[in-house]
N, C-alpha and C. Protein backbone atom coordinates (compact mmCIF):
# COMPACT_ATOMS: atom_id res chain seq x y z
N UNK A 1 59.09 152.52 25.64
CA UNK A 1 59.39 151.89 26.92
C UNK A 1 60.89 151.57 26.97
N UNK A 2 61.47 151.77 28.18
CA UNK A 2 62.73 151.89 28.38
C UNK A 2 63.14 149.95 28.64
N UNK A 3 64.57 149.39 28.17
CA UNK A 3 64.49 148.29 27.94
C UNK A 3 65.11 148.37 29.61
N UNK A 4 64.68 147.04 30.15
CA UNK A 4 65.77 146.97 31.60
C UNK A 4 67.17 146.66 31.59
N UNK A 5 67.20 147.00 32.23
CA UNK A 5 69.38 146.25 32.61
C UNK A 5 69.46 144.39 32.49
N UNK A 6 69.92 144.15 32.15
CA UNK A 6 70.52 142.86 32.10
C UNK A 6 70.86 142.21 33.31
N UNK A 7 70.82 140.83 33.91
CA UNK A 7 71.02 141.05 35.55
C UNK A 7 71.92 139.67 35.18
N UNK A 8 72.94 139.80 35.97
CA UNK A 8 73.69 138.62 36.27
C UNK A 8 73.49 138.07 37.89
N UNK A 9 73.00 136.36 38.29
CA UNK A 9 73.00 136.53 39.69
C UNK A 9 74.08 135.56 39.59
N UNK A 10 74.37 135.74 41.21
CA UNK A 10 75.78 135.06 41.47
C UNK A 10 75.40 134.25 42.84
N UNK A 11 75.32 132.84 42.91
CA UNK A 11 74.77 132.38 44.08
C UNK A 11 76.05 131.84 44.88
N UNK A 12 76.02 132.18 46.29
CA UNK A 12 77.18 132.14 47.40
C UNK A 12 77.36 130.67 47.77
N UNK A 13 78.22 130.10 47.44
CA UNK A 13 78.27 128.64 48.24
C UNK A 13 79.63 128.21 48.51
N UNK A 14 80.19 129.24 48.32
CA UNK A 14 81.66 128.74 49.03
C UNK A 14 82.18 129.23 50.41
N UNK A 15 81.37 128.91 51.33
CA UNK A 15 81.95 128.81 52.65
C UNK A 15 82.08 127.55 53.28
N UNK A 16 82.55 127.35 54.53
CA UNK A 16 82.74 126.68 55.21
C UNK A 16 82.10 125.97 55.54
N UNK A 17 80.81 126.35 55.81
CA UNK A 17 79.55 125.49 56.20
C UNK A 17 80.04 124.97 57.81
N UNK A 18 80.43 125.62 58.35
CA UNK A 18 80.54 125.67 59.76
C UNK A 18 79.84 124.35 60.69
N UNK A 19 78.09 125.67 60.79
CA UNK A 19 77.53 125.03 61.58
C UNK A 19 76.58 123.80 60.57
N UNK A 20 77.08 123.59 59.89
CA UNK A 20 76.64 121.98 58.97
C UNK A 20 77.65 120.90 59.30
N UNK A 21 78.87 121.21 60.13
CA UNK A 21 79.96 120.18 60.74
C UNK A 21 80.85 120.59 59.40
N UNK A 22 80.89 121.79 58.92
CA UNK A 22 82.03 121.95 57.59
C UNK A 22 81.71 121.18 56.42
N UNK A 23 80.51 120.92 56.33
CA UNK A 23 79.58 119.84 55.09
C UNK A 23 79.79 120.98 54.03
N UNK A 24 80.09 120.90 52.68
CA UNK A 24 79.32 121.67 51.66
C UNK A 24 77.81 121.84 51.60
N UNK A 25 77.94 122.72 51.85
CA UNK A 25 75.66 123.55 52.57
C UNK A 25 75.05 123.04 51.28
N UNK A 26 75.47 123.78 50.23
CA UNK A 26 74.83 123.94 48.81
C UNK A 26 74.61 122.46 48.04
N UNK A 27 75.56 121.81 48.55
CA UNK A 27 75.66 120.11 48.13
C UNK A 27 74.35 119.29 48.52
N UNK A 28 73.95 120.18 50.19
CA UNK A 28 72.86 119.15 50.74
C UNK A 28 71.90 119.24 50.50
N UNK A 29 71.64 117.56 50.50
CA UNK A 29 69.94 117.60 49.86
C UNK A 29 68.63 117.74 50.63
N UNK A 30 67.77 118.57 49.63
CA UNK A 30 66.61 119.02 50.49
C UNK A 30 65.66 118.18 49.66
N UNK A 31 65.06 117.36 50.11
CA UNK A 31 63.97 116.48 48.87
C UNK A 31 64.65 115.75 48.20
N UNK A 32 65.87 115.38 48.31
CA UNK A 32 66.17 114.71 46.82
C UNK A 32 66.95 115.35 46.36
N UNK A 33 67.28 117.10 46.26
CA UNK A 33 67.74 117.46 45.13
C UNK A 33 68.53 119.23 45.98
N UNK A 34 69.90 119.10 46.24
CA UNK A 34 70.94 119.66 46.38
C UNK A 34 70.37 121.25 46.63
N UNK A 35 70.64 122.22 47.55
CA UNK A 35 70.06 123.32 47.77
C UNK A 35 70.22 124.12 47.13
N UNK A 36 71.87 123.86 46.28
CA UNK A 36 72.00 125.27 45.28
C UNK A 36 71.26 124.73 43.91
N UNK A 37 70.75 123.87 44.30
CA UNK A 37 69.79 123.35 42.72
C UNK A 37 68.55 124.46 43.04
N UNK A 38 67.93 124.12 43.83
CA UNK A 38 66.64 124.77 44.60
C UNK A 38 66.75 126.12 44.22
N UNK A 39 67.91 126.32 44.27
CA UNK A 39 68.36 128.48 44.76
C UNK A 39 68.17 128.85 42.78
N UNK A 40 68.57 127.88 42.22
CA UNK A 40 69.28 127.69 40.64
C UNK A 40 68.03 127.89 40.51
N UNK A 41 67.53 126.77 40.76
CA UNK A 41 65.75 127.15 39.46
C UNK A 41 64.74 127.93 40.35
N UNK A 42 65.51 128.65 40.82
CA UNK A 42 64.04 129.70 41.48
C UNK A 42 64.70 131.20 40.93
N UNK A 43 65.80 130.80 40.68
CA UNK A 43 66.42 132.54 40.22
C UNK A 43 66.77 132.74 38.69
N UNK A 44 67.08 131.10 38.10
CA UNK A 44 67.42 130.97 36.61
C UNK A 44 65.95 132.10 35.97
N UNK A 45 65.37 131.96 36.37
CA UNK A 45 64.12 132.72 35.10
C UNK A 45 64.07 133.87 35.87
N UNK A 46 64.68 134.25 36.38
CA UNK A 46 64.45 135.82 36.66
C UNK A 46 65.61 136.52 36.39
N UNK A 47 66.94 135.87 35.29
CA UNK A 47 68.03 136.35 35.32
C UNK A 47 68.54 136.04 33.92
N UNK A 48 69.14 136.94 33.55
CA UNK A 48 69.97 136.82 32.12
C UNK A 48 71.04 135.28 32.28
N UNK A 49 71.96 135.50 33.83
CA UNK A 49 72.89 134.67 33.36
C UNK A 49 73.59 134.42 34.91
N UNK A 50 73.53 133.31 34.84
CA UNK A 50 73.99 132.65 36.52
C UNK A 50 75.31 132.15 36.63
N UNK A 51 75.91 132.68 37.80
CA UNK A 51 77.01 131.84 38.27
C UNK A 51 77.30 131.99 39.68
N UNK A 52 78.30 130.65 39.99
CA UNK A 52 77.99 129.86 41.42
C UNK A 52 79.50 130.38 41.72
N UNK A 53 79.57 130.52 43.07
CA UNK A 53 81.13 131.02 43.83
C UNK A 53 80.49 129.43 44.42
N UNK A 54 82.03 129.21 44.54
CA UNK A 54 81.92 127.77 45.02
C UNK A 54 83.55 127.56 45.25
N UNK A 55 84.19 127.32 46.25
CA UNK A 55 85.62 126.53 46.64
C UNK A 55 86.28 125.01 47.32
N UNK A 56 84.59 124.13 47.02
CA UNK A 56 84.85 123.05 46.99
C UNK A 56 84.19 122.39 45.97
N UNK A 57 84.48 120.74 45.67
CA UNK A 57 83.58 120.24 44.95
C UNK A 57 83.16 120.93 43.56
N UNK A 58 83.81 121.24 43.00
CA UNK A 58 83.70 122.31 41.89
C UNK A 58 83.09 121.66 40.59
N UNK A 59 83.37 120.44 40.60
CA UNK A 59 83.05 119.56 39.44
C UNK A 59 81.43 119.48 39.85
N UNK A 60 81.11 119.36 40.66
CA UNK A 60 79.63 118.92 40.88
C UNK A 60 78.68 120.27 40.70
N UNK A 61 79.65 121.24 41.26
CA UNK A 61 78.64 122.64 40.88
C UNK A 61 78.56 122.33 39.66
N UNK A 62 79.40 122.32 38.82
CA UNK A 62 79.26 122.18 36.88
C UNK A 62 78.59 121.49 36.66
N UNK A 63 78.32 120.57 36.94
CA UNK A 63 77.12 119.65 36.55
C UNK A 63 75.63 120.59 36.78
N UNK A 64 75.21 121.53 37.31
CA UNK A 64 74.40 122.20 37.07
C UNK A 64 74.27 123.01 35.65
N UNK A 65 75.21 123.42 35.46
CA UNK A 65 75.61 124.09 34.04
C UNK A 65 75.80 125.28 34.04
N UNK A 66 76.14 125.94 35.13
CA UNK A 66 76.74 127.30 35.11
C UNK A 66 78.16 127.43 35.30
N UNK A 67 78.65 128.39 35.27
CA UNK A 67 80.34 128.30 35.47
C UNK A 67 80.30 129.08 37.08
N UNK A 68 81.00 128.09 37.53
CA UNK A 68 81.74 127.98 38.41
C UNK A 68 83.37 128.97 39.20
N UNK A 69 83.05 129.88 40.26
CA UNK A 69 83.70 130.10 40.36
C UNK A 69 84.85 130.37 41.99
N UNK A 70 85.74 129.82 42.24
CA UNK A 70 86.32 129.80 43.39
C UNK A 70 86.72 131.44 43.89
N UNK A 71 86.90 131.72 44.82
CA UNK A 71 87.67 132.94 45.51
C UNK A 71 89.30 133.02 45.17
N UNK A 72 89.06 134.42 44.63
CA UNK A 72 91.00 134.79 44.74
C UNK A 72 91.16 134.80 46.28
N UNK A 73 90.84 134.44 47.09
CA UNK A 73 91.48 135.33 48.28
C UNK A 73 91.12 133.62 49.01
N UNK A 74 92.23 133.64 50.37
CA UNK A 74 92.68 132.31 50.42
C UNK A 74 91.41 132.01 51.84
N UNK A 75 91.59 130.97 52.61
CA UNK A 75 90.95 130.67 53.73
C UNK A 75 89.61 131.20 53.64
N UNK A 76 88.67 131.05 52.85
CA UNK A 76 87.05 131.40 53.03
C UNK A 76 87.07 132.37 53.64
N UNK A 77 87.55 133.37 52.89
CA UNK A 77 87.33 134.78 53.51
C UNK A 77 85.86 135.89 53.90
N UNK A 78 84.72 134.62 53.28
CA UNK A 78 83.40 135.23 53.49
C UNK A 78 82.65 135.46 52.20
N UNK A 79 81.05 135.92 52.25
CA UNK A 79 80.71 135.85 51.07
C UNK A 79 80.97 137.35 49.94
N UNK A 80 81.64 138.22 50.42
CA UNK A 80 82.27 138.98 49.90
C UNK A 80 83.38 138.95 48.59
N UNK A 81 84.56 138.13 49.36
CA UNK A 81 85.31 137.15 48.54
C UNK A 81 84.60 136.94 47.45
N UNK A 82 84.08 135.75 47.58
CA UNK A 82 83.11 135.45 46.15
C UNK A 82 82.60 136.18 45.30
N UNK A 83 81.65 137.06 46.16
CA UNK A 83 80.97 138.19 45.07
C UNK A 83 81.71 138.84 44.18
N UNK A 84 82.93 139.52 45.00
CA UNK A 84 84.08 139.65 44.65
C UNK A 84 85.05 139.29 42.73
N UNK A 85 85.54 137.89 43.13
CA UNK A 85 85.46 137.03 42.58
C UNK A 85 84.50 136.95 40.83
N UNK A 86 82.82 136.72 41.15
CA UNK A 86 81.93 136.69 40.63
C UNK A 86 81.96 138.37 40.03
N UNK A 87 82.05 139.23 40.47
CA UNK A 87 82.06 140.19 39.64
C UNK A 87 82.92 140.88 38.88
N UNK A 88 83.96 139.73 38.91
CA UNK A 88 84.91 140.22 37.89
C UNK A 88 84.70 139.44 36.67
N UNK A 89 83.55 138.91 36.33
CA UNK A 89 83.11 137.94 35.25
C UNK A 89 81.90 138.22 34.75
N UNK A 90 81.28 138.62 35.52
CA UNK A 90 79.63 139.46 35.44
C UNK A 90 79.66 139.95 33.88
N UNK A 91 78.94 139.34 33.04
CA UNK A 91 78.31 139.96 31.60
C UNK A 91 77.59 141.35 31.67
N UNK A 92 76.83 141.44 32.59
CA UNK A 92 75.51 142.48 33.06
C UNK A 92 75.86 143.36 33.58
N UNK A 93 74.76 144.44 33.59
CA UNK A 93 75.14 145.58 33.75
C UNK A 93 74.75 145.59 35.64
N UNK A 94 73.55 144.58 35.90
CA UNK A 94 73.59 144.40 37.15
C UNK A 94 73.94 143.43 37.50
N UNK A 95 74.12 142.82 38.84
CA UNK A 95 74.32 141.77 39.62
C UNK A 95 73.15 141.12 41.33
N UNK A 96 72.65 140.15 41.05
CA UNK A 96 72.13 139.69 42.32
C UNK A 96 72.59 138.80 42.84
N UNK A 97 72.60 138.69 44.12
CA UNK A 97 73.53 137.62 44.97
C UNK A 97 72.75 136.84 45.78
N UNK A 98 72.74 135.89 45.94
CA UNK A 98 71.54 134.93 46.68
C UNK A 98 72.69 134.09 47.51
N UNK A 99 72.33 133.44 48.90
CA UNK A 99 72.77 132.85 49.18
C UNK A 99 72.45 131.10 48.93
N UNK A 100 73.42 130.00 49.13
CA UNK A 100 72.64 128.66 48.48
C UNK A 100 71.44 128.06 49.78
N UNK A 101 72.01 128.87 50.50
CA UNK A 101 70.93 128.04 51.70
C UNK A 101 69.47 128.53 52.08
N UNK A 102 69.15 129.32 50.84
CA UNK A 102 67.57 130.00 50.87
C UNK A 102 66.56 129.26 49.78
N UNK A 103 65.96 127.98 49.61
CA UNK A 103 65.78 127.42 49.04
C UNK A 103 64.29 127.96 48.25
N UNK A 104 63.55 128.63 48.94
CA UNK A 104 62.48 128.64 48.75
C UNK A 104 62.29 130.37 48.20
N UNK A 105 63.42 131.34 47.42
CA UNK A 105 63.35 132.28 47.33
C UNK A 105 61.89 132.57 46.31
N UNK A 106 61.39 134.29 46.30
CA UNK A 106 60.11 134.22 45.90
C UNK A 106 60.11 134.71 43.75
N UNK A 107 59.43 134.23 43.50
CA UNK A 107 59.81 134.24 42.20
C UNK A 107 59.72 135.62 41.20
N UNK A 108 59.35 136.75 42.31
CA UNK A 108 59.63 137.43 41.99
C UNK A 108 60.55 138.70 42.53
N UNK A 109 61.36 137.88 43.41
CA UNK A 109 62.25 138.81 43.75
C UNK A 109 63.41 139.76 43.25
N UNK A 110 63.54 139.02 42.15
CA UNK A 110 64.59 140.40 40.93
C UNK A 110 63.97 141.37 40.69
N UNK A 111 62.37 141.35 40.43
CA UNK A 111 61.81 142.27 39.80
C UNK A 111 61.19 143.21 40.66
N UNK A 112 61.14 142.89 42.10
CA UNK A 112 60.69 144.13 43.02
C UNK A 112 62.17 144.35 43.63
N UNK A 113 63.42 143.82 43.63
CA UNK A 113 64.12 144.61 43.84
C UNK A 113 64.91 145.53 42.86
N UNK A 114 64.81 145.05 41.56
CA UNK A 114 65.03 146.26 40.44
C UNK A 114 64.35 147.59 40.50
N UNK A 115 62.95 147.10 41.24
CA UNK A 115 62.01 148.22 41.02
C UNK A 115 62.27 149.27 42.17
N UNK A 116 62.93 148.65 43.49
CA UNK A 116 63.24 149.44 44.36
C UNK A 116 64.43 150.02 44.17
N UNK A 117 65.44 149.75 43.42
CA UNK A 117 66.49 150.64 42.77
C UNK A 117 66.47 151.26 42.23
N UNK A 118 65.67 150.48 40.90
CA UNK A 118 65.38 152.32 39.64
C UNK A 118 64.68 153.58 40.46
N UNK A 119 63.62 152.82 41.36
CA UNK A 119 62.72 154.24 42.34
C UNK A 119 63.86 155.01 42.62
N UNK A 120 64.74 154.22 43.62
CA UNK A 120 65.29 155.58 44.15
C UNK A 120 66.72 156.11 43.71
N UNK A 121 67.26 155.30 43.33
CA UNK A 121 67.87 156.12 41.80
C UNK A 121 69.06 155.45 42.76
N UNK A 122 69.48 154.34 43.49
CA UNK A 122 70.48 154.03 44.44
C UNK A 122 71.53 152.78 44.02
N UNK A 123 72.24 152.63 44.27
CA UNK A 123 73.45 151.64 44.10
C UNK A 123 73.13 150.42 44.31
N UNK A 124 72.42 150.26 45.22
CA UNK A 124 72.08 148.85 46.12
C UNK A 124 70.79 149.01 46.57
N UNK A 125 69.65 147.54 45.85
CA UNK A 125 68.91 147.11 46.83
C UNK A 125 68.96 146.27 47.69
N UNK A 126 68.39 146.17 48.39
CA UNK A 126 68.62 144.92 49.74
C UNK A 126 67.18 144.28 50.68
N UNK A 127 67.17 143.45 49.87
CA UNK A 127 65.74 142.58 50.76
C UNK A 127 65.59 142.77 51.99
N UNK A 128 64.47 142.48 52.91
CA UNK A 128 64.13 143.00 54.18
C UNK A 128 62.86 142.01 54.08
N UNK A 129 63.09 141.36 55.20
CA UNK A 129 61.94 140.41 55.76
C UNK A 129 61.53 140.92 57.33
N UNK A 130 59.87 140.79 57.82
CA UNK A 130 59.45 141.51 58.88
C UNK A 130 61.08 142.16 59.49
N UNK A 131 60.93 143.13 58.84
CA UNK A 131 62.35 144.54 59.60
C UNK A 131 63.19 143.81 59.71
N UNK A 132 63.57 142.29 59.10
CA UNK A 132 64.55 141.97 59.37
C UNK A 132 65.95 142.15 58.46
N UNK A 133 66.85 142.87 58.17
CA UNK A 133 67.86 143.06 56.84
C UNK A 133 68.48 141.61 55.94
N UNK A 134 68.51 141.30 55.21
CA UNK A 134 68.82 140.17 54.14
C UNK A 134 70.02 140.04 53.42
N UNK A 135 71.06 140.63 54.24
CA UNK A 135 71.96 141.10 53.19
C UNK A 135 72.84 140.79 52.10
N UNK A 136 73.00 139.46 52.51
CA UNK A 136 73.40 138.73 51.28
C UNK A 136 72.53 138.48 49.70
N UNK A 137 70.94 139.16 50.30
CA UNK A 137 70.33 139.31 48.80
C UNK A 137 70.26 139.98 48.25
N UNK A 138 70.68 140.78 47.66
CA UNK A 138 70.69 142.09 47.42
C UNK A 138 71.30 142.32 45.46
N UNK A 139 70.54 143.44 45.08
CA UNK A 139 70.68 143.57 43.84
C UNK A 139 71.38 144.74 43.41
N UNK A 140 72.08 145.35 42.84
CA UNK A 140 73.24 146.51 42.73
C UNK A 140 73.97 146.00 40.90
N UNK A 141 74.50 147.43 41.08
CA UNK A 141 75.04 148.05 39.57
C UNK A 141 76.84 147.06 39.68
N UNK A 142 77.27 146.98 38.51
CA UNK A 142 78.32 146.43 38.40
C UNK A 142 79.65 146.90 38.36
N UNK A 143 79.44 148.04 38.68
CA UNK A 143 80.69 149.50 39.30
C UNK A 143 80.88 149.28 40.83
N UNK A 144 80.16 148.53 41.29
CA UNK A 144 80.35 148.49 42.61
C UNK A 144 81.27 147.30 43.13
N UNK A 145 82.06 146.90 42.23
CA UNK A 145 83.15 146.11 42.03
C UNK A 145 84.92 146.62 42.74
N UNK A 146 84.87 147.66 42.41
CA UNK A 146 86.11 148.46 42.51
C UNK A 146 86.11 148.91 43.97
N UNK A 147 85.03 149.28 44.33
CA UNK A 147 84.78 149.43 45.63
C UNK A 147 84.95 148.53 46.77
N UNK A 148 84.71 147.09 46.17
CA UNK A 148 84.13 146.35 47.29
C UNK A 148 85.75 145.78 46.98
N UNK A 149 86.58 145.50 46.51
CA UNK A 149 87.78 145.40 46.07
C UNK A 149 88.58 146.11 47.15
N UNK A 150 88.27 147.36 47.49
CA UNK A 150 89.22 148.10 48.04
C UNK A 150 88.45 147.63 49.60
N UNK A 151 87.48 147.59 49.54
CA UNK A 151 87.30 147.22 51.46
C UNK A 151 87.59 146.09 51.40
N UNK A 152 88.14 145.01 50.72
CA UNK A 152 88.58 143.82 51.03
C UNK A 152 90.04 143.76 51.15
N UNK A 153 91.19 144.33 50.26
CA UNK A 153 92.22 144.69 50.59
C UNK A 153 92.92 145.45 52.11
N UNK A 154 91.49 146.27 52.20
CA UNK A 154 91.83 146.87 53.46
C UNK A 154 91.36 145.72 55.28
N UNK A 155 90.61 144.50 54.68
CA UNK A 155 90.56 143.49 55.66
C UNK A 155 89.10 143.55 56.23
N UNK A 156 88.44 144.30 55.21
CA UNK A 156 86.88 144.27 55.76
C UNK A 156 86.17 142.50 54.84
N UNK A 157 85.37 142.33 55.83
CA UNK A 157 84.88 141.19 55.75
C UNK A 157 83.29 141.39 55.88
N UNK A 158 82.79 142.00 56.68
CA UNK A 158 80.99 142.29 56.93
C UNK A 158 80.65 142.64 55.53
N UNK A 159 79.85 141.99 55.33
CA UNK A 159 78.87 142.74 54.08
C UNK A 159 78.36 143.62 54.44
N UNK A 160 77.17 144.08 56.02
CA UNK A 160 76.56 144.80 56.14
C UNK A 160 77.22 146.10 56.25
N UNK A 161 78.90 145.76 56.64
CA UNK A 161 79.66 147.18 56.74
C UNK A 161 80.23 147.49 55.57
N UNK A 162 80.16 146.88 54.71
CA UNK A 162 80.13 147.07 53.15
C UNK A 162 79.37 148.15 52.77
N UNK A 163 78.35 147.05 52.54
CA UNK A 163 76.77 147.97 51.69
C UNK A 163 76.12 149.27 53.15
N UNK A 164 76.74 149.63 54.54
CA UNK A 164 76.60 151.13 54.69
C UNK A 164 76.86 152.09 54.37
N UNK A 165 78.32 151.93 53.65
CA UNK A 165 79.21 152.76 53.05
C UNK A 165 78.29 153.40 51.37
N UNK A 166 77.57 152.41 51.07
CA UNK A 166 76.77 152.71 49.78
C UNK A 166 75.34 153.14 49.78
N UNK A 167 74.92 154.00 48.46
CA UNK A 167 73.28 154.64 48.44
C UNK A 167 72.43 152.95 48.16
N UNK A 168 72.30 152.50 49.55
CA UNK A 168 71.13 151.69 49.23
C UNK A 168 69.84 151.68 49.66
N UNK A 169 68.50 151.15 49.34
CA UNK A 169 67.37 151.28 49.79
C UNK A 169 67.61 149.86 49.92
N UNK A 170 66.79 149.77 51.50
CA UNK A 170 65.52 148.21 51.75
C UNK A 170 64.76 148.30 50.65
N UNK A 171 64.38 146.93 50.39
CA UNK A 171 62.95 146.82 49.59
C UNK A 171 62.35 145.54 50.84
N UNK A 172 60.99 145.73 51.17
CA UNK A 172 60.61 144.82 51.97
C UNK A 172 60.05 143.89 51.22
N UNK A 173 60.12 142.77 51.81
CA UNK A 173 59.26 141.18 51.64
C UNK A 173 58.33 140.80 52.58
N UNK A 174 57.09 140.40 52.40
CA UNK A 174 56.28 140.18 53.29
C UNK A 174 56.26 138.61 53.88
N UNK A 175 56.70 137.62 53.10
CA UNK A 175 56.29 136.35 53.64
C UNK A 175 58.22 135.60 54.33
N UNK A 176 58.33 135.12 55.39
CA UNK A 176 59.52 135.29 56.20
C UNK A 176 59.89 133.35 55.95
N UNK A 177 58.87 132.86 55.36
CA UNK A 177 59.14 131.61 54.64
C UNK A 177 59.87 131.45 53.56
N UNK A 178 59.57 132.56 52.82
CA UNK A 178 60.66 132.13 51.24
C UNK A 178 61.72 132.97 51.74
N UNK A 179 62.14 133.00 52.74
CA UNK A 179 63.66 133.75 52.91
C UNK A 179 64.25 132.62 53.98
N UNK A 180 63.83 131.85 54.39
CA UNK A 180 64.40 130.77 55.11
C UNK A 180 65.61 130.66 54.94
N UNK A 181 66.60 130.15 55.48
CA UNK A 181 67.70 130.02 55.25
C UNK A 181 68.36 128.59 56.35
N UNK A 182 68.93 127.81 55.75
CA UNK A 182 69.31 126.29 56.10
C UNK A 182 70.37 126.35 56.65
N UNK A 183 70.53 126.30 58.20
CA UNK A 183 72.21 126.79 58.63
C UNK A 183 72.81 125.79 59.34
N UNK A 184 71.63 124.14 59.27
CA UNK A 184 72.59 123.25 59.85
C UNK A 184 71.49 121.93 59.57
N UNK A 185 72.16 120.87 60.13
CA UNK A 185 71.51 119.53 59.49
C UNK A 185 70.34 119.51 60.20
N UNK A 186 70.41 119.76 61.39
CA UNK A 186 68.82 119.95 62.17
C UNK A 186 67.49 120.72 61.01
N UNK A 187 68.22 122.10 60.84
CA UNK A 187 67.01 122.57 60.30
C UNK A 187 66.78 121.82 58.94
N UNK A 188 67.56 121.36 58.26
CA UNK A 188 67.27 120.88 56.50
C UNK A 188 66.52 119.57 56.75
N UNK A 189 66.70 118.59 57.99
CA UNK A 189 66.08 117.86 58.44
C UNK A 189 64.30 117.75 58.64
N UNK A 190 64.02 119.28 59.67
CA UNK A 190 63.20 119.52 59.52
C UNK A 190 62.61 120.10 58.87
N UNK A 191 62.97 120.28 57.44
CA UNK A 191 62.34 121.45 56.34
C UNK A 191 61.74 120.50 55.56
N UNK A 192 62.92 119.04 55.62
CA UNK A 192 62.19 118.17 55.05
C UNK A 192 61.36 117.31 55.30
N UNK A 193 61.10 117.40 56.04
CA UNK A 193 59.91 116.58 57.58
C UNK A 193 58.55 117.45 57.19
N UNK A 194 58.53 118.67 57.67
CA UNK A 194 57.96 119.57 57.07
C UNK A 194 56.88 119.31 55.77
N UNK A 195 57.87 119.17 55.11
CA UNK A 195 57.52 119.47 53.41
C UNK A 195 56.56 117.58 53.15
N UNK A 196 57.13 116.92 54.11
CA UNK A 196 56.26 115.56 54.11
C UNK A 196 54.79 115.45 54.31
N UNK A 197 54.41 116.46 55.12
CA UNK A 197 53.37 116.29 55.77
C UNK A 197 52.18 116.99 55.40
């Protein structure tokens, strides 16, 4: 039996946090307990070795116990930047990228998107909820560094116009709950209202 690839994930939390009023997203608490905590122990056991893009508050990411890492590139240039960033540190031969504001990811999502990569022999997988694209989750080889390097120099910012340029397959997800994603105080409000009842 063939041994698998090694996976490094890299969870996104250094943006702006906009529509949170410019709050650190990943900081806020859902239950009690900080969202990139949530994102941390739902992906820690499905991964060799974790680390956080993060350009604020940096001391507090560490207190989780992963290393911590800010963007070379200035003004929150997007979650690219980071990945960016994050994959110039990557141990592994792969890389997964989660964003911090998906709290409820499914516990086995490394392992059906590995499985949809080795199938088709492609660069990039990429989650898919009812037909919807995921793109910030997505699992890919660690050569794809040099690449994403050069569409950032050249002023590309879309991920999704990123990863067209590359052999990737969808892998679908069936349940549109563990892909949730927290994009302002209203919804984390009600997630936790929710989760009360």
């Amino acid at each position: 039996m063939t041994a698998l690839p090694a996976i490094t994930a890299v969870i996104l939390a250094g943006g702006r946090g906009q529509r949170m009023g410019e709050a650190d997203k990943g900081l806020q608490l859902l239950r009690g307990k900080p969202l990139v905590r949530w994102v941390a122990e739902s992906i820690a056991p499905q991964v060799e070795e974790v680390l956080i893009s993060a350009n604020r508050n940096l001391e507090r990411y560490r207190e989780l116990g992963f290393a911590v890492l800010p963007d070379a590139l200035p003004e929150f240039p997007g979650p690219l930047a980071g990945l960016q960033r994050a994959l110039e540190s990557v141990k592994h031969p792969l890389w997964l990228s989660v964003p911090c504001d998906t709290p409820f990811l499914p516990g086995d999502l490394v392992q059906r998107l590995l499985a949809g990569l080795l199938a088709s022999k492609a660069e990039l997988a990429v989650a898919a909820v009812e037909d919807r694209m995921q793109p910030v989750i997505c699992l890919g080889y660690s050569h794809l560094r040099v690449g994403l390097g050069e569409f950032l120099a050249q002023g590309g910012r879309r991920v999704g116009e990123w990863q067209s340029g590359l052999r990737r397959v969808i892998v679908p997800f069936d349940n549109p709950e563990l892909f949730k994603n927290i994009n302002t105080l209203d919804e984390l409000a009600e997630v936790g209202e929710l989760a009360r009842h």
